[in-house]
PDB file of N, CA and C in Angstrom:
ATOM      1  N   UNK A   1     115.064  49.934  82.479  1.00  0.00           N
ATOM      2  CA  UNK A   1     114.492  48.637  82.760  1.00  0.00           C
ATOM      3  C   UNK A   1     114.343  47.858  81.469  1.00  0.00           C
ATOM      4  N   UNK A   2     114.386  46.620  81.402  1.00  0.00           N
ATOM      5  CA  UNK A   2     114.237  45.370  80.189  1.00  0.00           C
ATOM      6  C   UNK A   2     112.893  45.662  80.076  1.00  0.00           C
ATOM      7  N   UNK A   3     112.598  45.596  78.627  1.00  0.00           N
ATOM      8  CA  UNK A   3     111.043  45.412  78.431  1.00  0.00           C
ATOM      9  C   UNK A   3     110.581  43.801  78.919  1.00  0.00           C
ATOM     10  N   UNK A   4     109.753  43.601  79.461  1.00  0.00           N
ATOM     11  CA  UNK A   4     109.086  42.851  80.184  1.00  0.00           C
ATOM     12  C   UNK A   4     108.770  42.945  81.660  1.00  0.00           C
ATOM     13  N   UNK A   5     109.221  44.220  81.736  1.00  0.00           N
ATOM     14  CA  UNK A   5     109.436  44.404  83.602  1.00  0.00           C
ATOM     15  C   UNK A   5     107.931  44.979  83.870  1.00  0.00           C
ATOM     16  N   UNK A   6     107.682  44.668  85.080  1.00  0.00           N
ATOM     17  CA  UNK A   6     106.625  45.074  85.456  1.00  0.00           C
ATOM     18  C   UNK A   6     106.574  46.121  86.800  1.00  0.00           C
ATOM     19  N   UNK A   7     106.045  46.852  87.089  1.00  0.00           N
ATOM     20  CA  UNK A   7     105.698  48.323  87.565  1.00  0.00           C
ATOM     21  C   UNK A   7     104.396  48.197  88.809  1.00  0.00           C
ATOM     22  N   UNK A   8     104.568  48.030  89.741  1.00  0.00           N
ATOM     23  CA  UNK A   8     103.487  48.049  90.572  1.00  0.00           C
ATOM     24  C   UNK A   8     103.788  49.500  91.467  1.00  0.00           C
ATOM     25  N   UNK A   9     102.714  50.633  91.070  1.00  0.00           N
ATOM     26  CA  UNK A   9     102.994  51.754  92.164  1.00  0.00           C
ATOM     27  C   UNK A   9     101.728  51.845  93.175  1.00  0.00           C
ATOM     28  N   UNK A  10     102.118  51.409  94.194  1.00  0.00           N
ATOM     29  CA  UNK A  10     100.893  51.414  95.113  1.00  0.00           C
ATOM     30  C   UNK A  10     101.013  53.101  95.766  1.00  0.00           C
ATOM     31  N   UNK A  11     101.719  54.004  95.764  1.00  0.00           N
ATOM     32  CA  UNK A  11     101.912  55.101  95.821  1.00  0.00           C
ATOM     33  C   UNK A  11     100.738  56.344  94.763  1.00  0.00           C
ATOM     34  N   UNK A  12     100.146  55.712  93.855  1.00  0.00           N
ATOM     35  CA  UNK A  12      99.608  56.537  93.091  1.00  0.00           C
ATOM     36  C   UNK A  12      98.511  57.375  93.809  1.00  0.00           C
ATOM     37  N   UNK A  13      98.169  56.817  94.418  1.00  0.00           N
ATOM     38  CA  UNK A  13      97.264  57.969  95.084  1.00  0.00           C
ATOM     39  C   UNK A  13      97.377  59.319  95.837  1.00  0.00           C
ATOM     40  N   UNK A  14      98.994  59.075  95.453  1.00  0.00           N
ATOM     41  CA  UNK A  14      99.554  60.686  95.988  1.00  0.00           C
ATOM     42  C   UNK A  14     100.698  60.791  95.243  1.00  0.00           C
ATOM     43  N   UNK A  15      99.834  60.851  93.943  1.00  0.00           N
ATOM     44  CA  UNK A  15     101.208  61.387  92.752  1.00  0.00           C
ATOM     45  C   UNK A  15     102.286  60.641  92.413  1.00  0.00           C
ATOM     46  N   UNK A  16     102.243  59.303  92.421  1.00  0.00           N
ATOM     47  CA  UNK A  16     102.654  57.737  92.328  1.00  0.00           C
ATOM     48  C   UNK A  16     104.813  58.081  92.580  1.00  0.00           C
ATOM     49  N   UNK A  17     104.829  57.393  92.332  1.00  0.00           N
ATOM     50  CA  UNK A  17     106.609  57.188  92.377  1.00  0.00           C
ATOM     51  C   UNK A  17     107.429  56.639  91.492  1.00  0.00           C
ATOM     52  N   UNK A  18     107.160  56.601  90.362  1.00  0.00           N
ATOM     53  CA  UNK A  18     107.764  56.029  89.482  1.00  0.00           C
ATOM     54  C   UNK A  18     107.363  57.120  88.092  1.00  0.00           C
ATOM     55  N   UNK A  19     108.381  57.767  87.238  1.00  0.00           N
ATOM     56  CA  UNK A  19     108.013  58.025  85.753  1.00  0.00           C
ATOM     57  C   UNK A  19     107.108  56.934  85.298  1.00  0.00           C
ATOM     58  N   UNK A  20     106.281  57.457  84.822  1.00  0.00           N
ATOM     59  CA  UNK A  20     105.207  56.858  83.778  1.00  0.00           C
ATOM     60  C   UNK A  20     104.037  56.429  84.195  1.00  0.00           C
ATOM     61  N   UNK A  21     103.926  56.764  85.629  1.00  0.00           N
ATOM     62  CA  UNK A  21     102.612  55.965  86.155  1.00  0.00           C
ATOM     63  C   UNK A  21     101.620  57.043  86.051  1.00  0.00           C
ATOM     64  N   UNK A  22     100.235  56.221  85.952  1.00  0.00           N
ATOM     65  CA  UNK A  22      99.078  57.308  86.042  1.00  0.00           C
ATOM     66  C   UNK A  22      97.741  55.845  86.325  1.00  0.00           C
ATOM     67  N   UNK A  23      96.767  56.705  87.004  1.00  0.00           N
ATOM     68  CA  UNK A  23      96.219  55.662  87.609  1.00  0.00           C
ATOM     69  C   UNK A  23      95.486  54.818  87.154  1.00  0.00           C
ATOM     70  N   UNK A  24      95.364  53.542  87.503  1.00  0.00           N
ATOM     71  CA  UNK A  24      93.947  52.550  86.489  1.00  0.00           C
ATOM     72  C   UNK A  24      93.652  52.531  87.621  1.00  0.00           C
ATOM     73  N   UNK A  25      92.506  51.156  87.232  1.00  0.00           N
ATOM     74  CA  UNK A  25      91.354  50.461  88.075  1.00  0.00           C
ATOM     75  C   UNK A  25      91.284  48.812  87.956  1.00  0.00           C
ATOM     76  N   UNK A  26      90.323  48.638  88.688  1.00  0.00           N
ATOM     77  CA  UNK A  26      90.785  47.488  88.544  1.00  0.00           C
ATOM     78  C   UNK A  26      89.913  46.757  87.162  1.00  0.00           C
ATOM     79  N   UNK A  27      89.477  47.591  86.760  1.00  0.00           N
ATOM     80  CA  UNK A  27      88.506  46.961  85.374  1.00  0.00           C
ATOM     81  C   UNK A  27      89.646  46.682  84.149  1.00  0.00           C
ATOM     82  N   UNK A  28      90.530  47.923  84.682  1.00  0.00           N
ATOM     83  CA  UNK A  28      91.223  48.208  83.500  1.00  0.00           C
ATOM     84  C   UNK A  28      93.238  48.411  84.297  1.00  0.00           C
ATOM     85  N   UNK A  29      93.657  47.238  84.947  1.00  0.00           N
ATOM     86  CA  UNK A  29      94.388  47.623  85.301  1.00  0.00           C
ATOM     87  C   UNK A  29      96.068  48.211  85.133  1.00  0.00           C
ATOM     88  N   UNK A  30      96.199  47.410  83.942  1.00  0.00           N
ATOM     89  CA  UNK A  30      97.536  47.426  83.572  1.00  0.00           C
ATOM     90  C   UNK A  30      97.914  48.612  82.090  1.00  0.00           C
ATOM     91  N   UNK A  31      99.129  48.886  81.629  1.00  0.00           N
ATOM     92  CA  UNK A  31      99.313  49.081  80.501  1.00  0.00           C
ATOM     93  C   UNK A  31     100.353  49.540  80.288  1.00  0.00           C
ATOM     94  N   UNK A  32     101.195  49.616  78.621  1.00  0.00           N
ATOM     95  CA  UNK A  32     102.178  49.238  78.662  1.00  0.00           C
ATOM     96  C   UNK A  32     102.842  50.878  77.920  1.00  0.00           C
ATOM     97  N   UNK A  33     103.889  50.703  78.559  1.00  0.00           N
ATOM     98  CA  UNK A  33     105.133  51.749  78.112  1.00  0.00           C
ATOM     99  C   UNK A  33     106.506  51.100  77.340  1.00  0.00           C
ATOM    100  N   UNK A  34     106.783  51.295  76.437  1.00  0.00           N
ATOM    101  CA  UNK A  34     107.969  51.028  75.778  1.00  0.00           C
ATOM    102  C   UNK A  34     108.439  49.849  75.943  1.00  0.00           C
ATOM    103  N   UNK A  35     107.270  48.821  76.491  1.00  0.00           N
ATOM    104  CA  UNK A  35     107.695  47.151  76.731  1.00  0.00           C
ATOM    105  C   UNK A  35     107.331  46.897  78.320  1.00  0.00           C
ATOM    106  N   UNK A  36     107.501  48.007  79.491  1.00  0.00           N
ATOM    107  CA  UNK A  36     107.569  48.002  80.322  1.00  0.00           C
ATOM    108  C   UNK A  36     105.966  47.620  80.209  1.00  0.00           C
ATOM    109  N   UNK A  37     105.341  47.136  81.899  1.00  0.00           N
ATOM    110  CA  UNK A  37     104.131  47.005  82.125  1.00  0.00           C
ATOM    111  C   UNK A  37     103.736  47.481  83.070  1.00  0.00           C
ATOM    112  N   UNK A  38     102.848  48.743  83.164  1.00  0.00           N
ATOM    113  CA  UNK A  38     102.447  49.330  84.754  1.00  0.00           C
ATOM    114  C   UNK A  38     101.215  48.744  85.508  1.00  0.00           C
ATOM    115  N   UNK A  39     100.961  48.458  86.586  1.00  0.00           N
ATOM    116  CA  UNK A  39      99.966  47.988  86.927  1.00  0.00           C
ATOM    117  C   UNK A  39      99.779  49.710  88.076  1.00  0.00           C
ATOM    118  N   UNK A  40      98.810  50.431  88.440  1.00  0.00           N
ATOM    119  CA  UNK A  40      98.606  51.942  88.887  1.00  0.00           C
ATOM    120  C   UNK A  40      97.316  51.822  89.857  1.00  0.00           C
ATOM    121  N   UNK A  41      96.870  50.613  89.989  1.00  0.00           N
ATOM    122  CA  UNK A  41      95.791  50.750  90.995  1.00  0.00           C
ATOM    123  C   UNK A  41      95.420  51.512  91.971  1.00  0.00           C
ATOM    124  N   UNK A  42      94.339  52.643  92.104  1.00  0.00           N
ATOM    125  CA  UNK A  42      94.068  53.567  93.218  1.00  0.00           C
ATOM    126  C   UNK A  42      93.813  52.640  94.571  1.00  0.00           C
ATOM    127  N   UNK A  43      94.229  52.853  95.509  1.00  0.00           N
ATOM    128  CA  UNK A  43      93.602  52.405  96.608  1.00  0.00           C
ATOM    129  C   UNK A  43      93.547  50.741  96.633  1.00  0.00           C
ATOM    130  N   UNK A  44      94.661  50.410  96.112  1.00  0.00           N
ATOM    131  CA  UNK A  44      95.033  48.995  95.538  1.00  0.00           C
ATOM    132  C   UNK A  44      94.996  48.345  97.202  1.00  0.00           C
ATOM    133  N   UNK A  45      95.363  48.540  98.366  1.00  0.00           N
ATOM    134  CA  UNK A  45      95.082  48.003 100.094  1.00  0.00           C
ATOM    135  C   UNK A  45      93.855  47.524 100.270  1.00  0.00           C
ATOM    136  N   UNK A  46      93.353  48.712  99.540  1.00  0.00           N
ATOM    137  CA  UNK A  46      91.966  48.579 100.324  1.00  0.00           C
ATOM    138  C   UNK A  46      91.161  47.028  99.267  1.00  0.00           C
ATOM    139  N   UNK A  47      91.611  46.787  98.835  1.00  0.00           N
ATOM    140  CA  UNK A  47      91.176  45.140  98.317  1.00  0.00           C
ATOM    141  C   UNK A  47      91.335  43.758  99.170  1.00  0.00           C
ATOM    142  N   UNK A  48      92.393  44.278 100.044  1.00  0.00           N
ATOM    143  CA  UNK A  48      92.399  43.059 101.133  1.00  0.00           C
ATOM    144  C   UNK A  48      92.389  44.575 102.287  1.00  0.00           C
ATOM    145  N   UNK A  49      91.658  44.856 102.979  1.00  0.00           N
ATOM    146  CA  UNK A  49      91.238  45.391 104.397  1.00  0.00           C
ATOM    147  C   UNK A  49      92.282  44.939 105.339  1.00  0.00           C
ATOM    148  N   UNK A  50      91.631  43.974 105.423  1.00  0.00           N
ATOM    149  CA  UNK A  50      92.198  43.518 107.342  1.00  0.00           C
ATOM    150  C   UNK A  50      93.213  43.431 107.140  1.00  0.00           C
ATOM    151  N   UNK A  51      94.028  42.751 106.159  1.00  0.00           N
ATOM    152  CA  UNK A  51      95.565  42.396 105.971  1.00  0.00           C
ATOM    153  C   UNK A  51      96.312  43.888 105.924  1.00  0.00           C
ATOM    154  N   UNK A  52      95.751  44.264 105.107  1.00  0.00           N
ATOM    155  CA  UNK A  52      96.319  45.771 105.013  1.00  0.00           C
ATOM    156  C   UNK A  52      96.256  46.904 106.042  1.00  0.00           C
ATOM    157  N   UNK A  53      95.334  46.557 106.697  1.00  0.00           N
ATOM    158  CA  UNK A  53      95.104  47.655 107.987  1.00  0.00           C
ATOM    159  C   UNK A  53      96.545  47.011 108.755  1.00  0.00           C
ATOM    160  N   UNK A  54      96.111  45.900 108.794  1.00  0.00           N
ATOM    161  CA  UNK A  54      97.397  45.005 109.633  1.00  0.00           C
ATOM    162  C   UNK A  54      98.464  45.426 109.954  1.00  0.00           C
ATOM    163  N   UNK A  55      99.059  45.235 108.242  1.00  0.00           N
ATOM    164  CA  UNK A  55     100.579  45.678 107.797  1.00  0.00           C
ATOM    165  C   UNK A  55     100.711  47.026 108.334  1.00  0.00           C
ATOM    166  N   UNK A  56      99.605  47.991 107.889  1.00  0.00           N
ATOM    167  CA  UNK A  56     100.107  49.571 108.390  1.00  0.00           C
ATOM    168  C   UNK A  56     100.547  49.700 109.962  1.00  0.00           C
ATOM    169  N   UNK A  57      99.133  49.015 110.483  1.00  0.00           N
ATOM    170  CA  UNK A  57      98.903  49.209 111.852  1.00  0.00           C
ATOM    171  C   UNK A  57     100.503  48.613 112.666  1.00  0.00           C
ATOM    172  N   UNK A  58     101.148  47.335 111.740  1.00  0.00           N
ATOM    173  CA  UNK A  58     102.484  47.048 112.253  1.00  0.00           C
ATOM    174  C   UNK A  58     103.665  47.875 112.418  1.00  0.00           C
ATOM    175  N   UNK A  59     103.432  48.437 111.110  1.00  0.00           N
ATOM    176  CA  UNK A  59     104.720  49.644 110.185  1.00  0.00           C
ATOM    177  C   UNK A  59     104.597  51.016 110.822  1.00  0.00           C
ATOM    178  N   UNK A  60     103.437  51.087 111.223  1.00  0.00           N
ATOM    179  CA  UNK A  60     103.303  52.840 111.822  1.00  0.00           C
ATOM    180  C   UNK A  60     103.189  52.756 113.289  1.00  0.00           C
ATOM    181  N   UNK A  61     102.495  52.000 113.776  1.00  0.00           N
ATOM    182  CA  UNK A  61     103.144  52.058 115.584  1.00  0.00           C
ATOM    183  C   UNK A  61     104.279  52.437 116.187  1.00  0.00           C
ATOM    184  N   UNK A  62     105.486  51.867 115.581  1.00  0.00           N
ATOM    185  CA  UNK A  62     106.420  52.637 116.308  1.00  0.00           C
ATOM    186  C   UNK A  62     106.593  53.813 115.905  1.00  0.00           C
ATOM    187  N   UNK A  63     106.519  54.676 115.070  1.00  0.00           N
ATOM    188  CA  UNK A  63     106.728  56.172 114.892  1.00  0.00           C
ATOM    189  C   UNK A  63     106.087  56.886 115.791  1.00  0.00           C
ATOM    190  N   UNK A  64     104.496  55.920 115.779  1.00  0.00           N
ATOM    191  CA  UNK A  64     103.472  57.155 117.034  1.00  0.00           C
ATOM    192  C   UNK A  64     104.061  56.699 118.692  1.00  0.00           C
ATOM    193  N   UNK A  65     104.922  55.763 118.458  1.00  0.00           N
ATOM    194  CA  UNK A  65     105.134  55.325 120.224  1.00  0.00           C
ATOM    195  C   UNK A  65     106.527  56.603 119.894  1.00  0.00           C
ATOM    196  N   UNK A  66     107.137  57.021 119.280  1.00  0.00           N
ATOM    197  CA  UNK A  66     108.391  57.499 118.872  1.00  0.00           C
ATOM    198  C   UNK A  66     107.416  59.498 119.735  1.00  0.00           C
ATOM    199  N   UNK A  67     106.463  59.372 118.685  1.00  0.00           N
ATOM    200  CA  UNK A  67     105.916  60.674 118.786  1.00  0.00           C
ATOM    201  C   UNK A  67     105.550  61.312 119.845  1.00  0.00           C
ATOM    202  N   UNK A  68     104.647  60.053 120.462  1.00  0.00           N
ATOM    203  CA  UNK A  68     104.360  60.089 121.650  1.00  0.00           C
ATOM    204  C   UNK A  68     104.809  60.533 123.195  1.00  0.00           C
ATOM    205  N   UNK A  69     106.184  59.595 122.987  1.00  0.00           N
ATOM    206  CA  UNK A  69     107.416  59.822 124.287  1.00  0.00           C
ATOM    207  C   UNK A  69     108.056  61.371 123.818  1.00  0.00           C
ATOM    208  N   UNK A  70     108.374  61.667 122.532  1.00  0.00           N
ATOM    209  CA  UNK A  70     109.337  62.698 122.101  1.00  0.00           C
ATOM    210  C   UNK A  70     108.522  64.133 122.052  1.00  0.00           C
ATOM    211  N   UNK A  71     107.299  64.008 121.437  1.00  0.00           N
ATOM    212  CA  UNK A  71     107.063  64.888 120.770  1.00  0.00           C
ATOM    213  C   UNK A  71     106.816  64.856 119.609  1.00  0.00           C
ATOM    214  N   UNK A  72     105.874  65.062 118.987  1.00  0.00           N
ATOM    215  CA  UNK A  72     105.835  65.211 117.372  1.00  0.00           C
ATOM    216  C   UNK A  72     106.810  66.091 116.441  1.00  0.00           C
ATOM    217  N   UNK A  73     107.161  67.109 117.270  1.00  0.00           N
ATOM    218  CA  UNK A  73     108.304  68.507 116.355  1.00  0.00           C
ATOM    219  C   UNK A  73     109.558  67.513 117.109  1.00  0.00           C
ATOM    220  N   UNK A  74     109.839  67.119 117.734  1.00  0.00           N
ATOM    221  CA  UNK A  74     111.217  66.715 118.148  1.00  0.00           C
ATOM    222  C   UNK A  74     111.338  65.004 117.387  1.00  0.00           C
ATOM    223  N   UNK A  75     110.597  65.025 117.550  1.00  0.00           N
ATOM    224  CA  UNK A  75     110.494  63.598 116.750  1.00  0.00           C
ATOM    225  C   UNK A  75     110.591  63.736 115.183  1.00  0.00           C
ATOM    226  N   UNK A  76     110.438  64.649 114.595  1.00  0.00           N
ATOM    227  CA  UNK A  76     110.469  65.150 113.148  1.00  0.00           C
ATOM    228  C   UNK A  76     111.541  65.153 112.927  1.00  0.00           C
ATOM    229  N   UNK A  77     112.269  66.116 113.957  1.00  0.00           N
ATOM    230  CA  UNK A  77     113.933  66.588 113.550  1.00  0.00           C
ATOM    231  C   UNK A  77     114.774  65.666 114.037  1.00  0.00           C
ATOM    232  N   UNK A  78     114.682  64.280 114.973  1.00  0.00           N
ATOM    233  CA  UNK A  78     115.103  63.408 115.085  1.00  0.00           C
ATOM    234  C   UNK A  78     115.095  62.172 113.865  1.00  0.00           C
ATOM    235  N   UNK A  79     114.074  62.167 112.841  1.00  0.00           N
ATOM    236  CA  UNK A  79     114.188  61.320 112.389  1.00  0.00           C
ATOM    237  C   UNK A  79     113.847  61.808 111.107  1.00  0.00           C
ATOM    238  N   UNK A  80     114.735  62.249 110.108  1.00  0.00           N
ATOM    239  CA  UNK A  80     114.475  63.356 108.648  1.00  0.00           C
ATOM    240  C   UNK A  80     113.683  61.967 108.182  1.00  0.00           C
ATOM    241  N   UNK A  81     113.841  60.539 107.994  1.00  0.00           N
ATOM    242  CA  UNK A  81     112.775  59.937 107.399  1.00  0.00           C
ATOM    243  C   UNK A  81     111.355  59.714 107.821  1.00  0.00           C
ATOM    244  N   UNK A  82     110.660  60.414 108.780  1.00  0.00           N
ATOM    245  CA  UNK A  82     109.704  60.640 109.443  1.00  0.00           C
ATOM    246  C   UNK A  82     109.322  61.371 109.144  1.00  0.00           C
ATOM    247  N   UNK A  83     109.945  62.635 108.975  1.00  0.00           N
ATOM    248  CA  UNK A  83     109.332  64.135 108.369  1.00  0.00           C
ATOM    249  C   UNK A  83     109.716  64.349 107.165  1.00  0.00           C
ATOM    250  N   UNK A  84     109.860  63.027 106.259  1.00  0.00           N
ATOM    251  CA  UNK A  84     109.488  63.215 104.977  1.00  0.00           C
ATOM    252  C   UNK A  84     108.082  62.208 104.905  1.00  0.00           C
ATOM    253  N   UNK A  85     107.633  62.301 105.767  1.00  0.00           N
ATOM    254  CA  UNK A  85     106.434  61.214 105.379  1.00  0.00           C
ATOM    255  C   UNK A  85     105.165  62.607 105.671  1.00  0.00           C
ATOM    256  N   UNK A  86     105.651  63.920 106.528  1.00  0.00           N
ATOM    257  CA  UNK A  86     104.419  64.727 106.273  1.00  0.00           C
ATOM    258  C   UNK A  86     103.943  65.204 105.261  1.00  0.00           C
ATOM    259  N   UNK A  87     102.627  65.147 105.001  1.00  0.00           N
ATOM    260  CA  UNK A  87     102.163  66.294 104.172  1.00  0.00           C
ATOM    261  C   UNK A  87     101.148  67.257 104.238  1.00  0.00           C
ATOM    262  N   UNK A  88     101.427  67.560 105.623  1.00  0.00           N
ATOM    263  CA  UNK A  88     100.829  68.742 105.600  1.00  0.00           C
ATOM    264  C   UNK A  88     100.817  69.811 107.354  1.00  0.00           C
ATOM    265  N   UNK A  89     101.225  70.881 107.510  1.00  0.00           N
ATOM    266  CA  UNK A  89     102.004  71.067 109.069  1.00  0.00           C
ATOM    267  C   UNK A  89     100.961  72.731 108.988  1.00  0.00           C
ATOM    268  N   UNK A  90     100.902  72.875 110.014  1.00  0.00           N
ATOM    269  CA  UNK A  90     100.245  74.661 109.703  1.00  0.00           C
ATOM    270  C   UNK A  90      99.542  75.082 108.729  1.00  0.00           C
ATOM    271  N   UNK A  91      98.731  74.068 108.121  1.00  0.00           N
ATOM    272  CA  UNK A  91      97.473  74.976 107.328  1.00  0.00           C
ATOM    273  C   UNK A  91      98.555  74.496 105.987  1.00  0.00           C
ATOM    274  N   UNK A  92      99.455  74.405 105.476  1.00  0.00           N
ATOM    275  CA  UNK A  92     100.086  74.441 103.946  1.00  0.00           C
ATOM    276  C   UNK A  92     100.623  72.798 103.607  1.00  0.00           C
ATOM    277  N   UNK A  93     100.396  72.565 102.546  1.00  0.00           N
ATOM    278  CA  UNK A  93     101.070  71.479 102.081  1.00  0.00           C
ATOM    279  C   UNK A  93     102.674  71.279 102.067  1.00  0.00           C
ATOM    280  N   UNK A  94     103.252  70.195 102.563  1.00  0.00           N
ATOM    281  CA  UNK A  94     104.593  70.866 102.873  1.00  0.00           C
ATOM    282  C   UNK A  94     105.186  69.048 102.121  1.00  0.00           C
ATOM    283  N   UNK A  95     104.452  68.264 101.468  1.00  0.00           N
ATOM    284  CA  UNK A  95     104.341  67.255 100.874  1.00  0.00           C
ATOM    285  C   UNK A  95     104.443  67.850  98.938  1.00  0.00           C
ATOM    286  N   UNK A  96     105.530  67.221  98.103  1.00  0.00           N
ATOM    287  CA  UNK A  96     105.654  67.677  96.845  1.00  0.00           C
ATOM    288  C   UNK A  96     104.439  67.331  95.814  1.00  0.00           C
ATOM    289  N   UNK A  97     104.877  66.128  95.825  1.00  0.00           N
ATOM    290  CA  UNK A  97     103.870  65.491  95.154  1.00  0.00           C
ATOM    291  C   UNK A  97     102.177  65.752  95.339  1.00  0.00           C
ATOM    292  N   UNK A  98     102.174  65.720  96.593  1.00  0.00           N
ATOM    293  CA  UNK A  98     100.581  66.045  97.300  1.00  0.00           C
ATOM    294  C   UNK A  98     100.006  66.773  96.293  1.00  0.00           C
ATOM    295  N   UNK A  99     100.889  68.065  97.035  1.00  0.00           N
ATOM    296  CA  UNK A  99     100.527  69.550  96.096  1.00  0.00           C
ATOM    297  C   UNK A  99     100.621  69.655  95.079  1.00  0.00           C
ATOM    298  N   UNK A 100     101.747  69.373  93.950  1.00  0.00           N
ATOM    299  CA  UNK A 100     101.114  68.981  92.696  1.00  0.00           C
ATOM    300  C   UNK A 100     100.290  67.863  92.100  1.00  0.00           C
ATOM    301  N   UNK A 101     100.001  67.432  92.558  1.00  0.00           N
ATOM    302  CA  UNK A 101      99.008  66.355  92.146  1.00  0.00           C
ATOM    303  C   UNK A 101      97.264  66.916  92.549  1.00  0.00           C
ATOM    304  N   UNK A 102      97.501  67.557  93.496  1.00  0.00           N
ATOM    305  CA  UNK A 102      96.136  68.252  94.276  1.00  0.00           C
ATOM    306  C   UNK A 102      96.543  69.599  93.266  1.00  0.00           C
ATOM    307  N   UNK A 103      96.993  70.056  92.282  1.00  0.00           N
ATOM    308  CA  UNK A 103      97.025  71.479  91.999  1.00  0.00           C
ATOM    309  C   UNK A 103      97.219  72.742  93.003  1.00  0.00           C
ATOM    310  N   UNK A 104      97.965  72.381  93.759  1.00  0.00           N
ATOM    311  CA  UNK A 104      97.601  73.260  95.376  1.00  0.00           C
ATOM    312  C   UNK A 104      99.214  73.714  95.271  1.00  0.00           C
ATOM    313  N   UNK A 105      99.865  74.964  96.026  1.00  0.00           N
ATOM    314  CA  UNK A 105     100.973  75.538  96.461  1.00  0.00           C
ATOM    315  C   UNK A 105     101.333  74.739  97.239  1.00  0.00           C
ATOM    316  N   UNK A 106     102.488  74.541  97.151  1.00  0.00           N
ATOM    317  CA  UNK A 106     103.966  73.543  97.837  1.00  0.00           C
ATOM    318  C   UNK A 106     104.788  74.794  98.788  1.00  0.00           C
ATOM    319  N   UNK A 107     104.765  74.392 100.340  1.00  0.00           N
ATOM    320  CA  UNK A 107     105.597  74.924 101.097  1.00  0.00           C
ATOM    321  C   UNK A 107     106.510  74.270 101.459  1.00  0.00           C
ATOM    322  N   UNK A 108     107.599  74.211 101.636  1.00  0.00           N
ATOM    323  CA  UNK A 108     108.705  73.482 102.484  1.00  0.00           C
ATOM    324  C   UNK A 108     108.375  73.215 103.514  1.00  0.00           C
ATOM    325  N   UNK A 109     108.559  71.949 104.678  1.00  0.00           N
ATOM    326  CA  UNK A 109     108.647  71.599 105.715  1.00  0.00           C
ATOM    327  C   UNK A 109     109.716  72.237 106.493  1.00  0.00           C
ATOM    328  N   UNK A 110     109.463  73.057 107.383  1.00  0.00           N
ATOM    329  CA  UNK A 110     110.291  74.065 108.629  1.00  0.00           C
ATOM    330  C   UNK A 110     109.956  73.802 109.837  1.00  0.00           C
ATOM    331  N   UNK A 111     110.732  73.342 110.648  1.00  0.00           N
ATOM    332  CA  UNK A 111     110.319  72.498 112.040  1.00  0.00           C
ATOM    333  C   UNK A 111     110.903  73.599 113.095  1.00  0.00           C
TER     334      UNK A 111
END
């Protein structure tokens, strides 16, 4: 990336998605890597609520109407980008990041 680019990981709260991120606040939100600029806010949604419940509540309905009619295990193996969104199936973390970020053992997802 050009130095001047800027970095928003709204993901950090589960072991963010991008090299170099680690979390701020909002006192202290930004800071800089090799020119780059990260902004790492925990729980950065929850600053606008309703809007944000919104958006989810838009974005995740159809998976549970998906789950619902199918099945949750058939619905997994129907849609590998669905069952990379678990993290966690039978008692074990089956999410990468989760588990290292929680210090916890990483199982594979087996449907």
């Amino acid at each position: 990336m050009k130095k001047g680019a800027v970095i928003i990981d709204v993901a950090i709260d589960q072991g963010g998605c991008i090299w170099g991120s680690r979390p701020t606040t909002h006192e202290n939100p930004i800071y800089d890597i090799e020119g780059k600029i990260f902004c790492c806010i925990t729980n950065m949604p929850g600053q606008a609520p309703l809007q944000s419940t919104q958006a989810l509540t838009h974005s995740t309905v159809p998976y549970l109407i998906t789950m619902a009619e199918k099945g949750v295990i058939a619905a997994l193996k129907a849609n590998p980008g669905l069952a990379k969104g678990v993290n966690t199936h039978n008692g074990k973390l089956v999410y990468k990041a989760v588990a290292d970020a929680l210090g916890l053992p990483f199982t594979p997802l087996t449907l």
